[in-house]
PDB file of N, CA and C in Angstrom:
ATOM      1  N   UNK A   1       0.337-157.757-120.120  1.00  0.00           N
ATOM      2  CA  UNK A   1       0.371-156.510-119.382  1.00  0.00           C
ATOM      3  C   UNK A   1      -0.371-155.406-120.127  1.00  0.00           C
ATOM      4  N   UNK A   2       0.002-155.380-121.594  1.00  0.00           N
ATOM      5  CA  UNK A   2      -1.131-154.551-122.188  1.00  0.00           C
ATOM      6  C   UNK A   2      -2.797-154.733-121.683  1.00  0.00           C
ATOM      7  N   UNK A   3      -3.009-155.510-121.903  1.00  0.00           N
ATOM      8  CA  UNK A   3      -4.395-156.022-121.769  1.00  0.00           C
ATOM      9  C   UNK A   3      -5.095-155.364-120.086  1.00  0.00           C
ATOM     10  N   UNK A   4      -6.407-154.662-120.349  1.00  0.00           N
ATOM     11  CA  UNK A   4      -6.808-154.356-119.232  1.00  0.00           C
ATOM     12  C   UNK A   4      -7.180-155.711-118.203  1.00  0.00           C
ATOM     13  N   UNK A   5      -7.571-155.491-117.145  1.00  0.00           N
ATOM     14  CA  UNK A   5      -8.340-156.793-116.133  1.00  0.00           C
ATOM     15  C   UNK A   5      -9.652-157.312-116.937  1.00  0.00           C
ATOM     16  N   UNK A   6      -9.556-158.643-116.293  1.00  0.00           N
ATOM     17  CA  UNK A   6     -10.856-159.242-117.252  1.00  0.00           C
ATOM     18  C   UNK A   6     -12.272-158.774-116.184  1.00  0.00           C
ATOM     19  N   UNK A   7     -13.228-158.576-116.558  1.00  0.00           N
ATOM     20  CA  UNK A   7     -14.105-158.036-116.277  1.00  0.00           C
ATOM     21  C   UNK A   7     -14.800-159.100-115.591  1.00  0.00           C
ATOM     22  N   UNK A   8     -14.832-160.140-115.888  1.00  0.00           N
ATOM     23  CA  UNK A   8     -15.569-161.606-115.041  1.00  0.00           C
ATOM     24  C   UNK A   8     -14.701-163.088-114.992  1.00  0.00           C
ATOM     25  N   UNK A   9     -14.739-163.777-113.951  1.00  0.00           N
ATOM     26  CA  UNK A   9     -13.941-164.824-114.055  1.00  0.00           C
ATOM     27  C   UNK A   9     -14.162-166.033-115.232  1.00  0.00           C
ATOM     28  N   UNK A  10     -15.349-166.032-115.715  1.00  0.00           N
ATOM     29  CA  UNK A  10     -15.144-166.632-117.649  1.00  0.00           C
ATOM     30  C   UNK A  10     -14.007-166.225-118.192  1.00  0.00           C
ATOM     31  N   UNK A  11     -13.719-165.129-118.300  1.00  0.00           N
ATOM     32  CA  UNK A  11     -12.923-164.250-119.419  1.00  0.00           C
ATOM     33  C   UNK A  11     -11.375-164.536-119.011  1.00  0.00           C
ATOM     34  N   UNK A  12     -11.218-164.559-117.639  1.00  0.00           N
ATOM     35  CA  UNK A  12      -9.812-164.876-117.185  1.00  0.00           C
ATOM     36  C   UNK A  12      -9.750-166.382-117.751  1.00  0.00           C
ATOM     37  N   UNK A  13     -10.708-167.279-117.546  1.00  0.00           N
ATOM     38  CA  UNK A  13     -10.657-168.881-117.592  1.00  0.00           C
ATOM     39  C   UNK A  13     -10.318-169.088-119.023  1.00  0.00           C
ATOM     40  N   UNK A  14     -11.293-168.440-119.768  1.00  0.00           N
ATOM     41  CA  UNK A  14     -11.134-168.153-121.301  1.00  0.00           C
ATOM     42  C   UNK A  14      -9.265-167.409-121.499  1.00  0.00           C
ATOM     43  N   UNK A  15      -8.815-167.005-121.035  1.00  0.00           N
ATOM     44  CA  UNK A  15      -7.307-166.528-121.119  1.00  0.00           C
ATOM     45  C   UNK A  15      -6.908-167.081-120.569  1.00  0.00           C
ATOM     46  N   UNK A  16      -6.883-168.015-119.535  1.00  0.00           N
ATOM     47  CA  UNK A  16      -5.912-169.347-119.609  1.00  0.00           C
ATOM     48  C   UNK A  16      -6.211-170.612-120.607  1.00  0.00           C
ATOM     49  N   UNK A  17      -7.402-170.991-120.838  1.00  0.00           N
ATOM     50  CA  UNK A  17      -7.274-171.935-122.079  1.00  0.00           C
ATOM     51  C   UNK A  17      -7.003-171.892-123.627  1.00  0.00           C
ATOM     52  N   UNK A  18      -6.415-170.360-123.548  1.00  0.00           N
ATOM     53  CA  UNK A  18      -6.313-169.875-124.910  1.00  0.00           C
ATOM     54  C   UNK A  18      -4.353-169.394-125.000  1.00  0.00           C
ATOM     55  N   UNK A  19      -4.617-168.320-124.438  1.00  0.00           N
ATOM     56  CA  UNK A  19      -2.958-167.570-124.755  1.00  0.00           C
ATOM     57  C   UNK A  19      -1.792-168.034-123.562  1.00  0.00           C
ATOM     58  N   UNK A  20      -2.687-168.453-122.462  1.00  0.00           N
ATOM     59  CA  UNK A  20      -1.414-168.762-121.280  1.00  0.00           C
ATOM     60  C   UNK A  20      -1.444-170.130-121.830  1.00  0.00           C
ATOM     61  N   UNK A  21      -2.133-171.378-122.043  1.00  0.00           N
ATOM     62  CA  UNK A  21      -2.139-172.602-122.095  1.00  0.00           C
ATOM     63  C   UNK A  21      -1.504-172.730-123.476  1.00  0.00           C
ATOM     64  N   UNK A  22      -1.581-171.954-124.358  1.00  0.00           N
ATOM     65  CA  UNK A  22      -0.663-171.892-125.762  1.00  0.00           C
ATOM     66  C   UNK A  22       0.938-171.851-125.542  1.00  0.00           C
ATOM     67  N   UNK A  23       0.852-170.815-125.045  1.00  0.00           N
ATOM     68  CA  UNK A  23       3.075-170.556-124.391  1.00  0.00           C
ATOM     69  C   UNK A  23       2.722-171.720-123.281  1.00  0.00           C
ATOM     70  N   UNK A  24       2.501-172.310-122.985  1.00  0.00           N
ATOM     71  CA  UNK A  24       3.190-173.273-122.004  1.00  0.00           C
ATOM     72  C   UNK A  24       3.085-174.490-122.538  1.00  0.00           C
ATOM     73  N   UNK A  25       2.064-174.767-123.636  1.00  0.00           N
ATOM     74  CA  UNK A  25       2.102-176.256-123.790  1.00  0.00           C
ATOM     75  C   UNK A  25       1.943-176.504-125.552  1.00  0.00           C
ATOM     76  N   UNK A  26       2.295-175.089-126.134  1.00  0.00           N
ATOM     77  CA  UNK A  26       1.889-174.733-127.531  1.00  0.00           C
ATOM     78  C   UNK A  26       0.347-175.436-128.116  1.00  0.00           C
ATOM     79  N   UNK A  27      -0.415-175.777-127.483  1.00  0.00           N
ATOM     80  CA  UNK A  27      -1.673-176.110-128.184  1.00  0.00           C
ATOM     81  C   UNK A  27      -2.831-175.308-127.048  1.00  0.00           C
ATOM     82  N   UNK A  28      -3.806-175.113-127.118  1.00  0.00           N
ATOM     83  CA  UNK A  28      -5.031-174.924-126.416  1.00  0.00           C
ATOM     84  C   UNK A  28      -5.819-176.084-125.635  1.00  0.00           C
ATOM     85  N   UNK A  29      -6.317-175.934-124.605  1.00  0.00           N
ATOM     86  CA  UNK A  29      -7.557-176.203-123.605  1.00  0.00           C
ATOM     87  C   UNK A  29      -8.339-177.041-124.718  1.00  0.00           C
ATOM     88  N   UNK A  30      -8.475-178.707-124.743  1.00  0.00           N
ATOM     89  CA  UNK A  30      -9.296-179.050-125.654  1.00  0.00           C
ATOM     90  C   UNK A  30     -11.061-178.882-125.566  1.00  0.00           C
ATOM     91  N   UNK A  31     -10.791-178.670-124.189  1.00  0.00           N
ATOM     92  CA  UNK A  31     -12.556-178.095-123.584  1.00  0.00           C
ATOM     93  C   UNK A  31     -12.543-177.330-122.044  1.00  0.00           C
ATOM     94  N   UNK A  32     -13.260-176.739-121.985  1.00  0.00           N
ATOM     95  CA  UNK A  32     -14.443-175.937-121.110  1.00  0.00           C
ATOM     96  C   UNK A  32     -15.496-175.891-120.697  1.00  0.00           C
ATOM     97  N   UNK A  33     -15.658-176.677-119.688  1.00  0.00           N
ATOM     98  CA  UNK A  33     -16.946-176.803-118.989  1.00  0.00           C
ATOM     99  C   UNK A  33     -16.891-175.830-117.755  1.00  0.00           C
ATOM    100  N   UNK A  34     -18.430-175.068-117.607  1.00  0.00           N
ATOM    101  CA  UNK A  34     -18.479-174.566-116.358  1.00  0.00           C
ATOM    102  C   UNK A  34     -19.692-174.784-115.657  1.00  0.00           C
ATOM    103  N   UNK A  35     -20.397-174.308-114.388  1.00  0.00           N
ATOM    104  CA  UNK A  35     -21.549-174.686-114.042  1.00  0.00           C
ATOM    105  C   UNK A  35     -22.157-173.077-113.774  1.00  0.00           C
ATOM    106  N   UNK A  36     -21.365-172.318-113.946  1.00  0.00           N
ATOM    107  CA  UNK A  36     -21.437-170.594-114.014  1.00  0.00           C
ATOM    108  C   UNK A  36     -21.803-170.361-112.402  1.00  0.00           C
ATOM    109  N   UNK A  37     -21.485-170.768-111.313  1.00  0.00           N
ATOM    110  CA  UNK A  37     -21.312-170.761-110.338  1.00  0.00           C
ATOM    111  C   UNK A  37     -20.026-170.603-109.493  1.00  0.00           C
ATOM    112  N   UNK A  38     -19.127-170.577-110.675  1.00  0.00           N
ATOM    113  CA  UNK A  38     -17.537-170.678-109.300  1.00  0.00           C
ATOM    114  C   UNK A  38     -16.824-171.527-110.112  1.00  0.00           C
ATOM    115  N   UNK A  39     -17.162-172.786-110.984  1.00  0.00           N
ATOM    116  CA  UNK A  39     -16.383-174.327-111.011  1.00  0.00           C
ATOM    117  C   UNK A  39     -16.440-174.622-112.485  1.00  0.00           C
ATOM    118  N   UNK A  40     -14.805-174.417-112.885  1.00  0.00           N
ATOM    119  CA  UNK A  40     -14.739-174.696-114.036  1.00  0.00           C
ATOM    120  C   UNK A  40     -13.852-175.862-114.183  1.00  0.00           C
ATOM    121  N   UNK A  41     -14.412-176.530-115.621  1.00  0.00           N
ATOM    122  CA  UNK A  41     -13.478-178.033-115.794  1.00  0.00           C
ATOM    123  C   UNK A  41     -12.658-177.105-116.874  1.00  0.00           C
ATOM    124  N   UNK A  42     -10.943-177.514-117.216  1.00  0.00           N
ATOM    125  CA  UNK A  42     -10.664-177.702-118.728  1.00  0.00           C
ATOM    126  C   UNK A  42     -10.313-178.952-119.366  1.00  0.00           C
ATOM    127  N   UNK A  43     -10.469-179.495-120.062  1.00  0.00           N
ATOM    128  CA  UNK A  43     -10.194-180.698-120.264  1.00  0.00           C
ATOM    129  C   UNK A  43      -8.717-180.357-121.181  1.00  0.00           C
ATOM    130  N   UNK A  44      -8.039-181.268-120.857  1.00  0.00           N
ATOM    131  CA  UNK A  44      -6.762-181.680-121.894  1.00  0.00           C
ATOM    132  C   UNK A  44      -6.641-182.932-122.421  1.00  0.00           C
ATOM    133  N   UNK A  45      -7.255-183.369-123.696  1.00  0.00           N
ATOM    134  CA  UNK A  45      -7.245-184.736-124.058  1.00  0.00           C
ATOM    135  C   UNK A  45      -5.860-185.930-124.297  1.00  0.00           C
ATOM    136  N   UNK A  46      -4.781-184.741-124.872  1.00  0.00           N
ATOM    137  CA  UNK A  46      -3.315-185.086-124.916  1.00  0.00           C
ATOM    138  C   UNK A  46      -2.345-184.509-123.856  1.00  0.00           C
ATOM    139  N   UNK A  47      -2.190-184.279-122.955  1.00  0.00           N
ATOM    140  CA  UNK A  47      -1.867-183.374-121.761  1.00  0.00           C
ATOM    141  C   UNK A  47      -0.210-183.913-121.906  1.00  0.00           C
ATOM    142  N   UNK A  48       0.873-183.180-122.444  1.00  0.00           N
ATOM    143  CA  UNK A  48       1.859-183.428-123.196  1.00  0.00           C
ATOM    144  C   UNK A  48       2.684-184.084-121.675  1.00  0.00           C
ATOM    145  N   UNK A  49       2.780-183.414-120.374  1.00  0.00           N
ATOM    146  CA  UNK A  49       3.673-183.833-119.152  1.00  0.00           C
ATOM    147  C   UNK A  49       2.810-185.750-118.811  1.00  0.00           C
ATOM    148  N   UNK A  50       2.144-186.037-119.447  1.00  0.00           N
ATOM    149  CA  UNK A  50       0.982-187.582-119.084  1.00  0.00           C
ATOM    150  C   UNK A  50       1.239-187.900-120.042  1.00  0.00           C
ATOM    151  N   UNK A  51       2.067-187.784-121.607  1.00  0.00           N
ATOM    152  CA  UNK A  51       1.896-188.761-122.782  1.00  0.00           C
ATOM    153  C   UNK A  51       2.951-189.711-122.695  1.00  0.00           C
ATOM    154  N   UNK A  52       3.903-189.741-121.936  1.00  0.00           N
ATOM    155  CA  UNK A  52       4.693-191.530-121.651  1.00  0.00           C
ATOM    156  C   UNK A  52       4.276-192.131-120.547  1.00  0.00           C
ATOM    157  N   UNK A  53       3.238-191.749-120.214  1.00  0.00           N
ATOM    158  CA  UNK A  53       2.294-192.487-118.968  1.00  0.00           C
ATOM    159  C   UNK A  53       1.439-193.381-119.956  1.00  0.00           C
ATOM    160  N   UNK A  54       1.101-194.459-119.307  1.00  0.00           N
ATOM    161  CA  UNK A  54       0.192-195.099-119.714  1.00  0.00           C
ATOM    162  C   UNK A  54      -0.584-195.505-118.433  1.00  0.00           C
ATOM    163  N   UNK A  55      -1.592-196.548-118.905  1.00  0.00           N
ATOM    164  CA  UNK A  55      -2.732-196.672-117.552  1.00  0.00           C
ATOM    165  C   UNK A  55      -2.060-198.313-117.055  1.00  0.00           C
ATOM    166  N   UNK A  56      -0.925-198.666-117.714  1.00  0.00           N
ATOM    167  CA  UNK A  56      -0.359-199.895-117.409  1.00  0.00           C
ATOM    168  C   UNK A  56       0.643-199.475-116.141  1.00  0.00           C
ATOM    169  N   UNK A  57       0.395-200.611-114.870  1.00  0.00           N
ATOM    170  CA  UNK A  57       1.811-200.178-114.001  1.00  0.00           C
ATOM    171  C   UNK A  57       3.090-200.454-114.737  1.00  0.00           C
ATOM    172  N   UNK A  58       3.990-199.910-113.988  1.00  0.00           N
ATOM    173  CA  UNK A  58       5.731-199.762-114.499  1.00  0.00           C
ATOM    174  C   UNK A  58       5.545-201.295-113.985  1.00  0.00           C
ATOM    175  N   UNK A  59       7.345-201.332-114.198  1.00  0.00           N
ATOM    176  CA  UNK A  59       7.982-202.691-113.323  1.00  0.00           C
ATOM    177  C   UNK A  59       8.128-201.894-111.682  1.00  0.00           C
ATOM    178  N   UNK A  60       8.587-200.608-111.756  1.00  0.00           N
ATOM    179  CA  UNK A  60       8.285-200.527-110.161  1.00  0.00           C
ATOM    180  C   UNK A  60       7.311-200.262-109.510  1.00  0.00           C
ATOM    181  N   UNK A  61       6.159-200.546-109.940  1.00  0.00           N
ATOM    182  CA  UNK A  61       5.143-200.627-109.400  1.00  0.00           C
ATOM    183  C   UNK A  61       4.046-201.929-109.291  1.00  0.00           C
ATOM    184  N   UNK A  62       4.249-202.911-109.871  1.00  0.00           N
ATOM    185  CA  UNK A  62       3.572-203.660-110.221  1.00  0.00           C
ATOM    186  C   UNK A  62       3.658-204.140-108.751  1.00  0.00           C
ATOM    187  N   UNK A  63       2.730-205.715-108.356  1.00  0.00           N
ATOM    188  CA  UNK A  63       2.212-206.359-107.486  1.00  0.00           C
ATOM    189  C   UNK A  63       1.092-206.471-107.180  1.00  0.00           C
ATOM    190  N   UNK A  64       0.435-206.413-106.295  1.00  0.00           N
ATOM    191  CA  UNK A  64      -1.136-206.763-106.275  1.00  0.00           C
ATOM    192  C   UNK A  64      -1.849-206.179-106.851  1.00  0.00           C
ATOM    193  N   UNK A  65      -2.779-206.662-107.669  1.00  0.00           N
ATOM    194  CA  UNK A  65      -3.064-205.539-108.636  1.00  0.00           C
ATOM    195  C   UNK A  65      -4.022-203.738-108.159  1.00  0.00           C
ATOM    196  N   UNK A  66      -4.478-204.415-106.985  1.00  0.00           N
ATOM    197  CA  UNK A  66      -5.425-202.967-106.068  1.00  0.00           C
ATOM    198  C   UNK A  66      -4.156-202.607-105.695  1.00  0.00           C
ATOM    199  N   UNK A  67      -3.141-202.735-105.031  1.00  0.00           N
ATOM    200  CA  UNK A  67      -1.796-202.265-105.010  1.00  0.00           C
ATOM    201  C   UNK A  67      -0.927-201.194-106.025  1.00  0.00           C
ATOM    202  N   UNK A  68      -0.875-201.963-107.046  1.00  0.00           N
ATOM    203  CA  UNK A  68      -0.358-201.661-108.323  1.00  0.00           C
ATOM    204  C   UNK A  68      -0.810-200.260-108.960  1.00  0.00           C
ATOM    205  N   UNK A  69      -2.671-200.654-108.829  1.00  0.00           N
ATOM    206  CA  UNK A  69      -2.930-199.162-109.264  1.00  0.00           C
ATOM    207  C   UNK A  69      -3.382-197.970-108.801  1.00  0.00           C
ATOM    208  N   UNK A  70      -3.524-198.451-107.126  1.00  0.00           N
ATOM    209  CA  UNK A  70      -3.324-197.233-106.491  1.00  0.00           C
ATOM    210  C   UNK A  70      -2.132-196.617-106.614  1.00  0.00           C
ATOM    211  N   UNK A  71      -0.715-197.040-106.530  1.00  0.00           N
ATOM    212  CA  UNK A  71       0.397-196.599-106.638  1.00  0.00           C
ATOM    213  C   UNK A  71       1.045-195.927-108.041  1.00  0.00           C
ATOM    214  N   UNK A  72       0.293-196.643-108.988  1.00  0.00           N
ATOM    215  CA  UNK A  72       0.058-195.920-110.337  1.00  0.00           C
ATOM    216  C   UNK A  72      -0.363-194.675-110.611  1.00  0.00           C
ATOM    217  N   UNK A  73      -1.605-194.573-109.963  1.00  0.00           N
ATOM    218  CA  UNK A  73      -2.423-193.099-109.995  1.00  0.00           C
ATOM    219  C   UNK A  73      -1.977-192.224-109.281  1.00  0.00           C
ATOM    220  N   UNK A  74      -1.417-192.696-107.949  1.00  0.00           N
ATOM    221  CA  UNK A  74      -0.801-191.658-107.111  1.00  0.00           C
ATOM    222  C   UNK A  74       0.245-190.697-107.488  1.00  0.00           C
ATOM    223  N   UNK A  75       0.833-191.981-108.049  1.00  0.00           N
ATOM    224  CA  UNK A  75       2.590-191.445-108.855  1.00  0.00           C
ATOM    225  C   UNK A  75       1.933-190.707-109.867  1.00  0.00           C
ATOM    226  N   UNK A  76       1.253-190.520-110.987  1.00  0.00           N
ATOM    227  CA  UNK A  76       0.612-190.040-112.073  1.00  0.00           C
ATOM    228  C   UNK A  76       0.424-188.697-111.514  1.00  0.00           C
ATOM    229  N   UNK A  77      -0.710-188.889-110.251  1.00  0.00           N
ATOM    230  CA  UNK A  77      -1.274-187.928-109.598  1.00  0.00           C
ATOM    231  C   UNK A  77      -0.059-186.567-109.293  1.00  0.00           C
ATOM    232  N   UNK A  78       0.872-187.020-108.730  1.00  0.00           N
ATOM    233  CA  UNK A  78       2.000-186.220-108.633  1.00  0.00           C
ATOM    234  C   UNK A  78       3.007-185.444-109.153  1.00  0.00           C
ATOM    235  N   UNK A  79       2.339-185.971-110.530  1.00  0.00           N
ATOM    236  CA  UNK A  79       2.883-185.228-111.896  1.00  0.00           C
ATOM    237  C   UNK A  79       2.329-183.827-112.286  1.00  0.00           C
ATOM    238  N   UNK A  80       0.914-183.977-112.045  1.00  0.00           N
ATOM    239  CA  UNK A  80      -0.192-182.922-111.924  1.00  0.00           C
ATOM    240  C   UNK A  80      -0.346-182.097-111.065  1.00  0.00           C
ATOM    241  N   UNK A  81       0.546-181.993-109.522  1.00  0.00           N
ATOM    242  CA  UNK A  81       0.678-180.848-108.594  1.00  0.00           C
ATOM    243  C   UNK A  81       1.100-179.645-109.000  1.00  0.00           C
ATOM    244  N   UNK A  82       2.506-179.099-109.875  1.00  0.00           N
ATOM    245  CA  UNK A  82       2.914-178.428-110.507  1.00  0.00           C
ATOM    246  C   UNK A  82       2.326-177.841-111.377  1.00  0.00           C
ATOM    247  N   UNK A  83       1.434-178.254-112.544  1.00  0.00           N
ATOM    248  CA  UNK A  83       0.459-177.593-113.259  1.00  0.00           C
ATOM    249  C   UNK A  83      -0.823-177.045-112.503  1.00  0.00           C
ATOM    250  N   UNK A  84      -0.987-178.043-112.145  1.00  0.00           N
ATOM    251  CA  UNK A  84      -2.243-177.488-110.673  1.00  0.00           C
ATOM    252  C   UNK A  84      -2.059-175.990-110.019  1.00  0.00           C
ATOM    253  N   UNK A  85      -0.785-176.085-109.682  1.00  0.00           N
ATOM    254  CA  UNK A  85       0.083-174.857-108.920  1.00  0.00           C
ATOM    255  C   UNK A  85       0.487-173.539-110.365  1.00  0.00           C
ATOM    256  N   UNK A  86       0.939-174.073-110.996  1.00  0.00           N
ATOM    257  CA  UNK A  86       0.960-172.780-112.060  1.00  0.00           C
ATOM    258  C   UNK A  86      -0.771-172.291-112.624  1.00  0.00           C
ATOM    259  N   UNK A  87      -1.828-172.769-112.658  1.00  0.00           N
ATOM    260  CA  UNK A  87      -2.869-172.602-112.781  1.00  0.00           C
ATOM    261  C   UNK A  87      -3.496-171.509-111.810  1.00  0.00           C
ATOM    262  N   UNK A  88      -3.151-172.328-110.523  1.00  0.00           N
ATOM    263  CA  UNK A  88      -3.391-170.934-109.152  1.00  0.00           C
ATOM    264  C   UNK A  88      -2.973-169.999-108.777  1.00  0.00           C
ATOM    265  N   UNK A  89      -1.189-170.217-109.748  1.00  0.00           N
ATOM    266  CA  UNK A  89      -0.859-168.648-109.409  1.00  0.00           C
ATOM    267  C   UNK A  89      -1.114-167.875-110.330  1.00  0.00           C
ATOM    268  N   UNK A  90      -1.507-168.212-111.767  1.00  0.00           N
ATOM    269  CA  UNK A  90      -1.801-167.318-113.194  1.00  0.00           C
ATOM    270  C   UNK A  90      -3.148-166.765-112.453  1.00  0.00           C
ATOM    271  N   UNK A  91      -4.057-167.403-111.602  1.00  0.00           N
ATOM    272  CA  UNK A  91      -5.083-166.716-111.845  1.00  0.00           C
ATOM    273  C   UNK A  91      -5.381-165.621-110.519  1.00  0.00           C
ATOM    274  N   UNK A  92      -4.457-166.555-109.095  1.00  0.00           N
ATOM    275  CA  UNK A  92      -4.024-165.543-108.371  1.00  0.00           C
ATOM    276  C   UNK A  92      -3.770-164.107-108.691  1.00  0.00           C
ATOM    277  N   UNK A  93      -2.572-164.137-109.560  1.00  0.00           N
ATOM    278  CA  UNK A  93      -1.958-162.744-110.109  1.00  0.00           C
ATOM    279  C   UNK A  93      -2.808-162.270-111.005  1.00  0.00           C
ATOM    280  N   UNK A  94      -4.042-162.751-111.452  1.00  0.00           N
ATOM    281  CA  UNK A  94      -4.863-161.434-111.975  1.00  0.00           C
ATOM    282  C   UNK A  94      -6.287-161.723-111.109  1.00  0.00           C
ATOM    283  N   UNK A  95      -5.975-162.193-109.659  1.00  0.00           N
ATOM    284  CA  UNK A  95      -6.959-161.046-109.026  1.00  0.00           C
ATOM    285  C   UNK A  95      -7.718-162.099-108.669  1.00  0.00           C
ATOM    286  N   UNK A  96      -8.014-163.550-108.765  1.00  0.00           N
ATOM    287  CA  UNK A  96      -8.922-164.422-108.750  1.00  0.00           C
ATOM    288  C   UNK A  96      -7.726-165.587-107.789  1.00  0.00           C
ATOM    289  N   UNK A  97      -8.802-165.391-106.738  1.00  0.00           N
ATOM    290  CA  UNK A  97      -8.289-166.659-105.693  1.00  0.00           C
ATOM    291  C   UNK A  97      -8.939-167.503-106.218  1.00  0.00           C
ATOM    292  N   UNK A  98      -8.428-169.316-105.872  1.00  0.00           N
ATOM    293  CA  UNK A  98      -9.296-170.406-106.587  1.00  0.00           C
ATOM    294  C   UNK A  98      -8.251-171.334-106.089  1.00  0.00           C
ATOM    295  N   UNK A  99      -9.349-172.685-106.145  1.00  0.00           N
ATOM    296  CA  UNK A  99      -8.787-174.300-105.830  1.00  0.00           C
ATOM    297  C   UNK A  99      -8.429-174.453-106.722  1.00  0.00           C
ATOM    298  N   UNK A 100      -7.103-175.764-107.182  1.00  0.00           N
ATOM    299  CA  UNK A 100      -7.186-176.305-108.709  1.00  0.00           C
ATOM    300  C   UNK A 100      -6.578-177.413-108.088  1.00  0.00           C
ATOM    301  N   UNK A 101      -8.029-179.021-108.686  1.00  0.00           N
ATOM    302  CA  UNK A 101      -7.414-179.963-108.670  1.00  0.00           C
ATOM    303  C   UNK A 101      -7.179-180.662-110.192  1.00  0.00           C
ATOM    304  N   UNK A 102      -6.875-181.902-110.181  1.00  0.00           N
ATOM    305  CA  UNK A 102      -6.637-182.893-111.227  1.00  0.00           C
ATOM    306  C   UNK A 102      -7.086-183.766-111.199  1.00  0.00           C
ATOM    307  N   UNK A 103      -8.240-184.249-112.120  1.00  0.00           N
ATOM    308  CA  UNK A 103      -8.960-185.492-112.515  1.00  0.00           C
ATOM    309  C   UNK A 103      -7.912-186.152-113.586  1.00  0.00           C
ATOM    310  N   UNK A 104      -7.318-187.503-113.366  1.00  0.00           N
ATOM    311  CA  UNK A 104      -6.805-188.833-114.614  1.00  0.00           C
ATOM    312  C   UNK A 104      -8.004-189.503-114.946  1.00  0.00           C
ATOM    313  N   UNK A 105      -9.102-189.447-116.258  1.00  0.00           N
ATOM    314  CA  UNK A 105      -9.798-190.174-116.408  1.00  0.00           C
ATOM    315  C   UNK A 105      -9.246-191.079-117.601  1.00  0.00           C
ATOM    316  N   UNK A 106      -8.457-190.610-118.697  1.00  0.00           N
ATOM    317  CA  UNK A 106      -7.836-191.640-119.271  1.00  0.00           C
ATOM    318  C   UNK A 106      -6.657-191.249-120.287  1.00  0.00           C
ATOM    319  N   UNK A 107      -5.572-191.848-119.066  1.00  0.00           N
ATOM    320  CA  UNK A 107      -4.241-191.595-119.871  1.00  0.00           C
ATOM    321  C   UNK A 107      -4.181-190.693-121.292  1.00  0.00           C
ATOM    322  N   UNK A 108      -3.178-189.837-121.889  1.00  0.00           N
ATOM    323  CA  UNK A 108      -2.855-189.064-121.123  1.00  0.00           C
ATOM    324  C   UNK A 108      -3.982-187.950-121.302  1.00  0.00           C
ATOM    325  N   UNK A 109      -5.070-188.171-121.353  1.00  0.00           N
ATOM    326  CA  UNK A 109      -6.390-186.817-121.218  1.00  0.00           C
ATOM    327  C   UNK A 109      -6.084-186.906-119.389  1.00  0.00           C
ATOM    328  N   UNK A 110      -6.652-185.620-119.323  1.00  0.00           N
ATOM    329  CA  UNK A 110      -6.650-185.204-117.946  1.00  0.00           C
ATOM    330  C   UNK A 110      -7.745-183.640-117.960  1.00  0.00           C
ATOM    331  N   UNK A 111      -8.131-183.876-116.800  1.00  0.00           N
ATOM    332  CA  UNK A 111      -8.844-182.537-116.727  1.00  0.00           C
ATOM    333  C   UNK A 111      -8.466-181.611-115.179  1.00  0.00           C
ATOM    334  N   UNK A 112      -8.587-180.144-115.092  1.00  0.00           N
ATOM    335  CA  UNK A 112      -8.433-179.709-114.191  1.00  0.00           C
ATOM    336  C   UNK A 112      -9.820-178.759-113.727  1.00  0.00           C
ATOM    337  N   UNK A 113      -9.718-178.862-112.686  1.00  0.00           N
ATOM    338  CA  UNK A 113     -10.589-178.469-111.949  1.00  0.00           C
ATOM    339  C   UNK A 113     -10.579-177.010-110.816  1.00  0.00           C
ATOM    340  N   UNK A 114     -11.473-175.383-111.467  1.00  0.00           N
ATOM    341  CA  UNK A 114     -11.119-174.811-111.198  1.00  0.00           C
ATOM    342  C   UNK A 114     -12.506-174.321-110.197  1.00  0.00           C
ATOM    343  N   UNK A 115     -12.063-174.285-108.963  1.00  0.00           N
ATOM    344  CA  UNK A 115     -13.170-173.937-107.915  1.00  0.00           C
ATOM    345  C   UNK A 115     -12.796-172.137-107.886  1.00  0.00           C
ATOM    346  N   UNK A 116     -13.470-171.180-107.768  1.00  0.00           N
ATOM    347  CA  UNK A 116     -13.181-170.076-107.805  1.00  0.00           C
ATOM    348  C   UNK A 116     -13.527-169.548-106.232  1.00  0.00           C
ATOM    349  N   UNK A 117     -12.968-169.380-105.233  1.00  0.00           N
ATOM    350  CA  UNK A 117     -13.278-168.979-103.779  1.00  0.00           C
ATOM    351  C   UNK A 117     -13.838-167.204-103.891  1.00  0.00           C
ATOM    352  N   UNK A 118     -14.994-167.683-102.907  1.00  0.00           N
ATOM    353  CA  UNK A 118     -15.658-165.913-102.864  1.00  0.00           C
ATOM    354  C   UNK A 118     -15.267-165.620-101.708  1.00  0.00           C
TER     355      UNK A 118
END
């Protein structure tokens, strides 16, 4: 609340992979990619809510194996709505509408995906 408005949507992105992503998960954004158009990646290589996930199905999931790991990723996938959602409203509330999805490229790294709407 001290802090004035960020002057460009970098600077907000840059204050969520730094001081908001610190109080919520005590470490930092292991990366930042943008295309300076709207669309930013952050990567999380250890993404602490994905580290008793593995890329192996459970016992309740197992069976065919195209079966198995669609139902794997999905369930995974569903873990990542909630962070997704606290992402859109941190940046909502300072002023920046935006998409946020979730890429699983390999257990528990994960990246999110921030579309910025004009």
């Amino acid at each position: 609340m001290e802090r004035p408005r960020f002057s460009d949507h970098l600077e907000a992105i840059k204050f969520i992979c730094k001081d908001f992503w610190s109080e919520l998960f005590k470490k930092q954004i292991d990366n930042l990619k943008t295309n300076h158009r709207g669309t930013f990646v952050l990567q999380d290589d250890k993404f602490a809510w994905l580290s008793r996930m593995s890329g192996e199905p459970s016992t309740e999931t197992r069976g065919s194996a195209p079966e198995a790991g669609n139902k794997a990723a999905e369930t995974t996938g569903m873990h990542l709505y909630f962070p997704c959602g606290i992402i859109r409203g941190a940046l909502s509330n300072l002023g920046i509408p935006c998409a946020v999805s979730a890429d699983i490229s390999n257990l528990p790294a994960c990246s999110f995906v921030i579309r910025i709407k004009v």
